[in-house]
PDB file of N, CA and C in Angstrom:
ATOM      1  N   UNK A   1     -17.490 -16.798  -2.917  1.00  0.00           N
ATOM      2  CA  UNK A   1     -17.076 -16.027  -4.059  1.00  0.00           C
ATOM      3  C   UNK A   1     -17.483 -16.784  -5.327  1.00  0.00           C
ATOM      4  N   UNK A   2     -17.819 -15.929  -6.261  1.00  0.00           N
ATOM      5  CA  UNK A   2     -18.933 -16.717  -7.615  1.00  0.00           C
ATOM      6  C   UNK A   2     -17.440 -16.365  -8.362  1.00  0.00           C
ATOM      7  N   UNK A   3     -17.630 -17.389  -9.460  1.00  0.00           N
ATOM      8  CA  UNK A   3     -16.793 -17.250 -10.541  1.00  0.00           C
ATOM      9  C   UNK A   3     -16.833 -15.954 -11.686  1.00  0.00           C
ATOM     10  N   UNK A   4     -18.416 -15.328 -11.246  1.00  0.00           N
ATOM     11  CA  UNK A   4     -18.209 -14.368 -12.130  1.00  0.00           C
ATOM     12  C   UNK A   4     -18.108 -13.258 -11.327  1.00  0.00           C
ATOM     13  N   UNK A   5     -18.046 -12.995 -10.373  1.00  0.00           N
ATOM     14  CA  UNK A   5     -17.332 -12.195  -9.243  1.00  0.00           C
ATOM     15  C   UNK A   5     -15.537 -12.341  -9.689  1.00  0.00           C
ATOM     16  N   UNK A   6     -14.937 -12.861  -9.886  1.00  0.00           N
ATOM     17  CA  UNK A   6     -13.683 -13.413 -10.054  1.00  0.00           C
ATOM     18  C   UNK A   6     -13.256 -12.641 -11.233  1.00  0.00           C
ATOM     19  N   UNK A   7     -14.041 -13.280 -12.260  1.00  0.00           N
ATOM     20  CA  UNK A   7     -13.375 -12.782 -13.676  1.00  0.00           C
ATOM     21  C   UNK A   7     -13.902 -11.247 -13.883  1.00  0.00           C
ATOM     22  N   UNK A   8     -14.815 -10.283 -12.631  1.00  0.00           N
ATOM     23  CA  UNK A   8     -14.323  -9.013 -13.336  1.00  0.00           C
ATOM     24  C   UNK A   8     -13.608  -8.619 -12.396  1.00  0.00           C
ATOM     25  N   UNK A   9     -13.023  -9.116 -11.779  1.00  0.00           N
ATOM     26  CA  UNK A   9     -11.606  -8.690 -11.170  1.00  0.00           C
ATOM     27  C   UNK A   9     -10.089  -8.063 -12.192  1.00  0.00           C
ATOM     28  N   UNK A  10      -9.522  -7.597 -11.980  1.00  0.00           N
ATOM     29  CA  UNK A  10      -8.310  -7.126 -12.639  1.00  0.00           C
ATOM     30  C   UNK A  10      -7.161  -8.273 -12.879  1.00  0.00           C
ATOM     31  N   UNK A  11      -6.279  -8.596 -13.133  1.00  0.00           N
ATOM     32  CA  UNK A  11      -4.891  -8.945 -12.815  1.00  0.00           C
ATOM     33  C   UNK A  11      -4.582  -8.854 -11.387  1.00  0.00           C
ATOM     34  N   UNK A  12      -4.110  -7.474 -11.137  1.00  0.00           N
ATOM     35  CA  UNK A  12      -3.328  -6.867  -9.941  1.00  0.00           C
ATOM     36  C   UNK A  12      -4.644  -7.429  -9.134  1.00  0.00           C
ATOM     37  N   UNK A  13      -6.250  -7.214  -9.289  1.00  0.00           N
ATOM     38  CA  UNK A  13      -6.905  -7.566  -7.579  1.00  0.00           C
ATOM     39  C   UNK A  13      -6.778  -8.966  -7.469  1.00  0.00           C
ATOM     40  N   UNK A  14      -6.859  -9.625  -9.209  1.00  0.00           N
ATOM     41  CA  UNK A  14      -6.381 -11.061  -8.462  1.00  0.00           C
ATOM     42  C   UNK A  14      -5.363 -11.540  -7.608  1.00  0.00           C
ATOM     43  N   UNK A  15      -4.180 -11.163  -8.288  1.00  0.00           N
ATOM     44  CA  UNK A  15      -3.234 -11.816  -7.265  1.00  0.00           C
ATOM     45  C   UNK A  15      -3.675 -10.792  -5.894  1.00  0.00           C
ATOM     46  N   UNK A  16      -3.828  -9.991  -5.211  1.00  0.00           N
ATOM     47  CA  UNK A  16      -4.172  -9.409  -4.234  1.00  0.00           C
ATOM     48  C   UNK A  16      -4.706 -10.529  -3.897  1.00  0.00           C
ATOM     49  N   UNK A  17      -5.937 -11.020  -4.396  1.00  0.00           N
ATOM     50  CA  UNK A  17      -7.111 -12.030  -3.484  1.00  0.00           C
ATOM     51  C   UNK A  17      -6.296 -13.162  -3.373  1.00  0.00           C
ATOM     52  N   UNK A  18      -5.540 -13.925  -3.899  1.00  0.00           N
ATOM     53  CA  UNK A  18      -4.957 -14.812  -3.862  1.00  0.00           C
ATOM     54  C   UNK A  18      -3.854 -14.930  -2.849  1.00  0.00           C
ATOM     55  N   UNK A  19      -3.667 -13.322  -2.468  1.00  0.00           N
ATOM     56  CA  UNK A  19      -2.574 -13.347  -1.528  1.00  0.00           C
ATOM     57  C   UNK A  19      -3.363 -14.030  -0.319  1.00  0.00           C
ATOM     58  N   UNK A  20      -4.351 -12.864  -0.117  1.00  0.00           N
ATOM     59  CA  UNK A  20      -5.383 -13.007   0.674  1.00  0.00           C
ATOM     60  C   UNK A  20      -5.897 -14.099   1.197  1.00  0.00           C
ATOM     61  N   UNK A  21      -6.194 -15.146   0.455  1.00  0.00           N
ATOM     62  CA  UNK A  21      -6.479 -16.517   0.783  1.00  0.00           C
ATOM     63  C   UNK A  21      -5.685 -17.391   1.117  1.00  0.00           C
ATOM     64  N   UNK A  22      -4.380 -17.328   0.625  1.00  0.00           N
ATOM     65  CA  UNK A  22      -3.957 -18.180   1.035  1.00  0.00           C
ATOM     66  C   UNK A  22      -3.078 -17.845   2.435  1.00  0.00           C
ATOM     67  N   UNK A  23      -3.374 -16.590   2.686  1.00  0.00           N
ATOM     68  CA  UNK A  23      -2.858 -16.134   4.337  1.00  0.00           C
ATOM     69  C   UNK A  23      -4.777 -16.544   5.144  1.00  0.00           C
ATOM     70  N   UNK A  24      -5.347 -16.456   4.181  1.00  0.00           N
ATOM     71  CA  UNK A  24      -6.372 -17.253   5.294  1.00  0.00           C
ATOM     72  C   UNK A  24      -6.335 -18.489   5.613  1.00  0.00           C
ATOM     73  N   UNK A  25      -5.935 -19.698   4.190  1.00  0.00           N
ATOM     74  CA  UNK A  25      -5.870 -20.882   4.508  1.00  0.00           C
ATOM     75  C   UNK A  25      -4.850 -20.913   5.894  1.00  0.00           C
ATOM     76  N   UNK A  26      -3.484 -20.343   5.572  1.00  0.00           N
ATOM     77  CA  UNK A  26      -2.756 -20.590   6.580  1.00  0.00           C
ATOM     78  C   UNK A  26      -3.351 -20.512   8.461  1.00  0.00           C
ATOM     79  N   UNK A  27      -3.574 -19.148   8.552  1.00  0.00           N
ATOM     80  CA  UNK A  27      -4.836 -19.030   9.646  1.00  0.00           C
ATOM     81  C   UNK A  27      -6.051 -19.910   9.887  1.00  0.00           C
ATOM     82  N   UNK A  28      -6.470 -20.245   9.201  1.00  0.00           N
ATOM     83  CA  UNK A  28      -7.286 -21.806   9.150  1.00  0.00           C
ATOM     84  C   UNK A  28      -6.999 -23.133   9.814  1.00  0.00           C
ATOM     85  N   UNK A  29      -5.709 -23.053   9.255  1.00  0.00           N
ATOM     86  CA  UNK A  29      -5.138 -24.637   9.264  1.00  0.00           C
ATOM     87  C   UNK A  29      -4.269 -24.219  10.385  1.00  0.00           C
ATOM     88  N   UNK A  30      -3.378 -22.985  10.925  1.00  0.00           N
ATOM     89  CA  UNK A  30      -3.410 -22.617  12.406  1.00  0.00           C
ATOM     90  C   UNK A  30      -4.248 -22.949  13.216  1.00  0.00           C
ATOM     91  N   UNK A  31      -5.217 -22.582  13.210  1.00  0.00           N
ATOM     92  CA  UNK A  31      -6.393 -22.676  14.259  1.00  0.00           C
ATOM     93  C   UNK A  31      -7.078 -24.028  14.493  1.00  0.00           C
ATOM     94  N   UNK A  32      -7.337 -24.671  13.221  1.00  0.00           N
ATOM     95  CA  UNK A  32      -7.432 -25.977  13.032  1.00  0.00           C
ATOM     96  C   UNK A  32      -6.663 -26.924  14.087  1.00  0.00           C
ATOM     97  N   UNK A  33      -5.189 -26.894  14.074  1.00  0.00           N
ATOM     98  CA  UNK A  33      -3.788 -27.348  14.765  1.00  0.00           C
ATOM     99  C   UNK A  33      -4.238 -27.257  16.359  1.00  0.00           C
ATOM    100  N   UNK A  34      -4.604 -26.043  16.604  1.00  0.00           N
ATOM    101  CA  UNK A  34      -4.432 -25.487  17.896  1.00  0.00           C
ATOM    102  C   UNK A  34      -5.877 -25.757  18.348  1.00  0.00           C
ATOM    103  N   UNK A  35      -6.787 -26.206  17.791  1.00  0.00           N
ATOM    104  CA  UNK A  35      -8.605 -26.485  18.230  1.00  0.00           C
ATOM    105  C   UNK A  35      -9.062 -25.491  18.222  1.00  0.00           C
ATOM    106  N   UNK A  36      -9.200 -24.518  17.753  1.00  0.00           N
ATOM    107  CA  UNK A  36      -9.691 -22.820  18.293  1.00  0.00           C
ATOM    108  C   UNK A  36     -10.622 -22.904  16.830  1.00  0.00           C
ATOM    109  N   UNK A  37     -10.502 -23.477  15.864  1.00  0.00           N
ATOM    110  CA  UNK A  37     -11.308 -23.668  14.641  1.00  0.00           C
ATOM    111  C   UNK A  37     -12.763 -23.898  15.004  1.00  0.00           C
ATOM    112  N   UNK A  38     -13.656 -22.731  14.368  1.00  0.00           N
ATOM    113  CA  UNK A  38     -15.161 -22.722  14.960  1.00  0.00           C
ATOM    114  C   UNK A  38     -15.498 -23.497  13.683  1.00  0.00           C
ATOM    115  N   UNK A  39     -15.647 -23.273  12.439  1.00  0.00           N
ATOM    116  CA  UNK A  39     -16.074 -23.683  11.216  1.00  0.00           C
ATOM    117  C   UNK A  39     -15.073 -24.302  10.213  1.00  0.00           C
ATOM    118  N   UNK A  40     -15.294 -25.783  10.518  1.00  0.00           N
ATOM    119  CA  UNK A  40     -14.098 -26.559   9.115  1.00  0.00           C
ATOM    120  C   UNK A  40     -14.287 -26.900   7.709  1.00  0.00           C
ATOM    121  N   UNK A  41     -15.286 -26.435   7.561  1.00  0.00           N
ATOM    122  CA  UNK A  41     -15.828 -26.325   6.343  1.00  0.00           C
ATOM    123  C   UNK A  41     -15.059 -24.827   5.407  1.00  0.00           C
ATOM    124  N   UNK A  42     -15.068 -24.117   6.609  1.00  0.00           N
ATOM    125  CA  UNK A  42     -14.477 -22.985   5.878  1.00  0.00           C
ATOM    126  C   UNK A  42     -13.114 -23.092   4.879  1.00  0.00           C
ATOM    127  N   UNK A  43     -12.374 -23.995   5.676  1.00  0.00           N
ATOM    128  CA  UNK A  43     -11.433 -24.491   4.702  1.00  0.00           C
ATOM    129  C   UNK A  43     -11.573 -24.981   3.290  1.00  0.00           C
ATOM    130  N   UNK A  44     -12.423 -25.958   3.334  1.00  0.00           N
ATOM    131  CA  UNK A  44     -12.983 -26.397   1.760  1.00  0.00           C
ATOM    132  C   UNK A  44     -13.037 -24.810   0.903  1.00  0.00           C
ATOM    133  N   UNK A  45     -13.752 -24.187   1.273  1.00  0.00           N
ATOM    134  CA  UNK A  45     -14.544 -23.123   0.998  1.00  0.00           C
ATOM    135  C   UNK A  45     -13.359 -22.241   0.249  1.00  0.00           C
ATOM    136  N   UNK A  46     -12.558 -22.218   0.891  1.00  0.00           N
ATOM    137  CA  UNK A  46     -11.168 -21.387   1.015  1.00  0.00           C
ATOM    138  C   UNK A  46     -10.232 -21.967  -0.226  1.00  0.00           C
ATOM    139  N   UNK A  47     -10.527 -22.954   0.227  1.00  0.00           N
ATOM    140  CA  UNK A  47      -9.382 -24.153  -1.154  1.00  0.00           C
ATOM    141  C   UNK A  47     -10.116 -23.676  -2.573  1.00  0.00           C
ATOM    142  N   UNK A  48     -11.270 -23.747  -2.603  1.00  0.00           N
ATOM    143  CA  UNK A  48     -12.116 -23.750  -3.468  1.00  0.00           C
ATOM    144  C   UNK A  48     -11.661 -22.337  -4.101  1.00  0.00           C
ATOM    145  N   UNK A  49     -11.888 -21.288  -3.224  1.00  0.00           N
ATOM    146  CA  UNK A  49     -11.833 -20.056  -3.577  1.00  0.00           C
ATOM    147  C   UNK A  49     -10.192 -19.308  -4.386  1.00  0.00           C
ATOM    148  N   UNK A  50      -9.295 -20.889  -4.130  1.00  0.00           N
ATOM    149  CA  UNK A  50      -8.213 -20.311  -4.225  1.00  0.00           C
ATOM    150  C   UNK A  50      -8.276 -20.458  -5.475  1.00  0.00           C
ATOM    151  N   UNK A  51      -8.304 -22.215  -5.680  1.00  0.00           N
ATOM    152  CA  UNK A  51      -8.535 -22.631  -7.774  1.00  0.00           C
ATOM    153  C   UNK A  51      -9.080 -21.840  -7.925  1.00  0.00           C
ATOM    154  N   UNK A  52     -10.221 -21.110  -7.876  1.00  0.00           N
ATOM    155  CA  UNK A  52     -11.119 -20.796  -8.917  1.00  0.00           C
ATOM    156  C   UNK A  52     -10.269 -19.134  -9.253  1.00  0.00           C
ATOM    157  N   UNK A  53      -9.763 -18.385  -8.202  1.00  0.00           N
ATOM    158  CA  UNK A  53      -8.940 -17.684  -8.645  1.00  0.00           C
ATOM    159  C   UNK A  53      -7.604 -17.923  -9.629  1.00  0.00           C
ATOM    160  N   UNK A  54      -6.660 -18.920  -9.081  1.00  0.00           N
ATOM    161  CA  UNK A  54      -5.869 -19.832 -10.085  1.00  0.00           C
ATOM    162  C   UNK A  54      -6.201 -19.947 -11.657  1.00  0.00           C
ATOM    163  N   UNK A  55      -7.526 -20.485 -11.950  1.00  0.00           N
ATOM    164  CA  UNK A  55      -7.802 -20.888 -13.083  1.00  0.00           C
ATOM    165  C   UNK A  55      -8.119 -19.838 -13.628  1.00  0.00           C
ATOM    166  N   UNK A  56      -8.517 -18.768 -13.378  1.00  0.00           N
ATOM    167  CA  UNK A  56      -9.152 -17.825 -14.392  1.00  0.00           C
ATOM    168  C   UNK A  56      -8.011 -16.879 -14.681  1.00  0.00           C
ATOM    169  N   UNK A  57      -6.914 -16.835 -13.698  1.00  0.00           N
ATOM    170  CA  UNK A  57      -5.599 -16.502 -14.010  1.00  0.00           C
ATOM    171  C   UNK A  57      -4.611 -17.392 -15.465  1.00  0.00           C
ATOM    172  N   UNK A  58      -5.167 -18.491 -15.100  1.00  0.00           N
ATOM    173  CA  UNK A  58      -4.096 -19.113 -15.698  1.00  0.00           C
ATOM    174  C   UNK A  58      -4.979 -19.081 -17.218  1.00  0.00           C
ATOM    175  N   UNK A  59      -6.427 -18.881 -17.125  1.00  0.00           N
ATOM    176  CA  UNK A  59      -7.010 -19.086 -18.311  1.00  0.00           C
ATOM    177  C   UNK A  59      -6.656 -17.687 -19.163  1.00  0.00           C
ATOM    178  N   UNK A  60      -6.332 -16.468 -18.755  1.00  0.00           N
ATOM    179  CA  UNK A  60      -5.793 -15.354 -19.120  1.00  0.00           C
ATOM    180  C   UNK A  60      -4.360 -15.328 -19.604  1.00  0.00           C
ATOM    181  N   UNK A  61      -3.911 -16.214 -19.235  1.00  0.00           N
ATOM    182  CA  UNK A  61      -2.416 -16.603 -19.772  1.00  0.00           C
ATOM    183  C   UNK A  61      -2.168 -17.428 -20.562  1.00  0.00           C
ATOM    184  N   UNK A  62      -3.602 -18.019 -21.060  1.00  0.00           N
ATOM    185  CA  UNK A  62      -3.495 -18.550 -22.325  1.00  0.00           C
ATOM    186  C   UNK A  62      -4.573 -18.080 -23.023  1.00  0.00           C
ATOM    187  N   UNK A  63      -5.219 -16.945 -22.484  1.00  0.00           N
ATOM    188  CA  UNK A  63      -6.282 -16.306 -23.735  1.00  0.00           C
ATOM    189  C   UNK A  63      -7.194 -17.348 -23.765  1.00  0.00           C
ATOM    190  N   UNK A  64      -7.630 -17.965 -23.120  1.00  0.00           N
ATOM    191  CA  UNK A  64      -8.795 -18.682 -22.926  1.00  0.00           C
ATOM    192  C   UNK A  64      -9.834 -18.103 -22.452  1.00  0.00           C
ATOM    193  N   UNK A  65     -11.102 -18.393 -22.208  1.00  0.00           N
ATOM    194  CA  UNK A  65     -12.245 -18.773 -21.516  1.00  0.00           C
ATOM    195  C   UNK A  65     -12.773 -17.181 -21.931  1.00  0.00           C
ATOM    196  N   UNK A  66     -13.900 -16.927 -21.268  1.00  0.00           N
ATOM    197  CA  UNK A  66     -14.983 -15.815 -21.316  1.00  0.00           C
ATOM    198  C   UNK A  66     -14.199 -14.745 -21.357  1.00  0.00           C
ATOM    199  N   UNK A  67     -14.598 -13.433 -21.906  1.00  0.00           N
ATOM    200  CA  UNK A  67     -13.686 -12.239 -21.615  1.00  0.00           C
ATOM    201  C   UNK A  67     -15.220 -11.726 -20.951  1.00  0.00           C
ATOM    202  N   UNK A  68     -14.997 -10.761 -20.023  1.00  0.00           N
ATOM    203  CA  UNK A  68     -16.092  -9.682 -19.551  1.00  0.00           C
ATOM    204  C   UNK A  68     -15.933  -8.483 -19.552  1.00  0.00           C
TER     205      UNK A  68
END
């Protein structure tokens, strides 16, 4: 997920995606636990995907950064 994929997201789809991820991290780090984890990288990937949603949230709550 690109950062500018992100910021023309809404409010409401953000937190949606954010729900989203972090019920994937959880499933991740399940599978991880249990060895059934094909790709561990995906996790990084996932973490990554979560800040970058985070920040452009939080940059909207202070009227910061790019508008699109």
């Amino acid at each position: 997920m690109k950062i500018k994929e992100v910021r023309q997201l809404s409010e409401v789809e953000l937190n949606n995606k954010l729900t989203e991820l972090k019920a994937e991290l959880f499933n991740l780090r399940f599978q991880l636990a249990t060895g059934q984890l094909d790709n561990p990288l995906r996790i990084k990937a996932v973490r990554k995907d979560i800040a970058r949603v985070k920040t452009i949230v939080r940059e909207r709550e202070l009227g910061i950064g790019k508008e699109v």
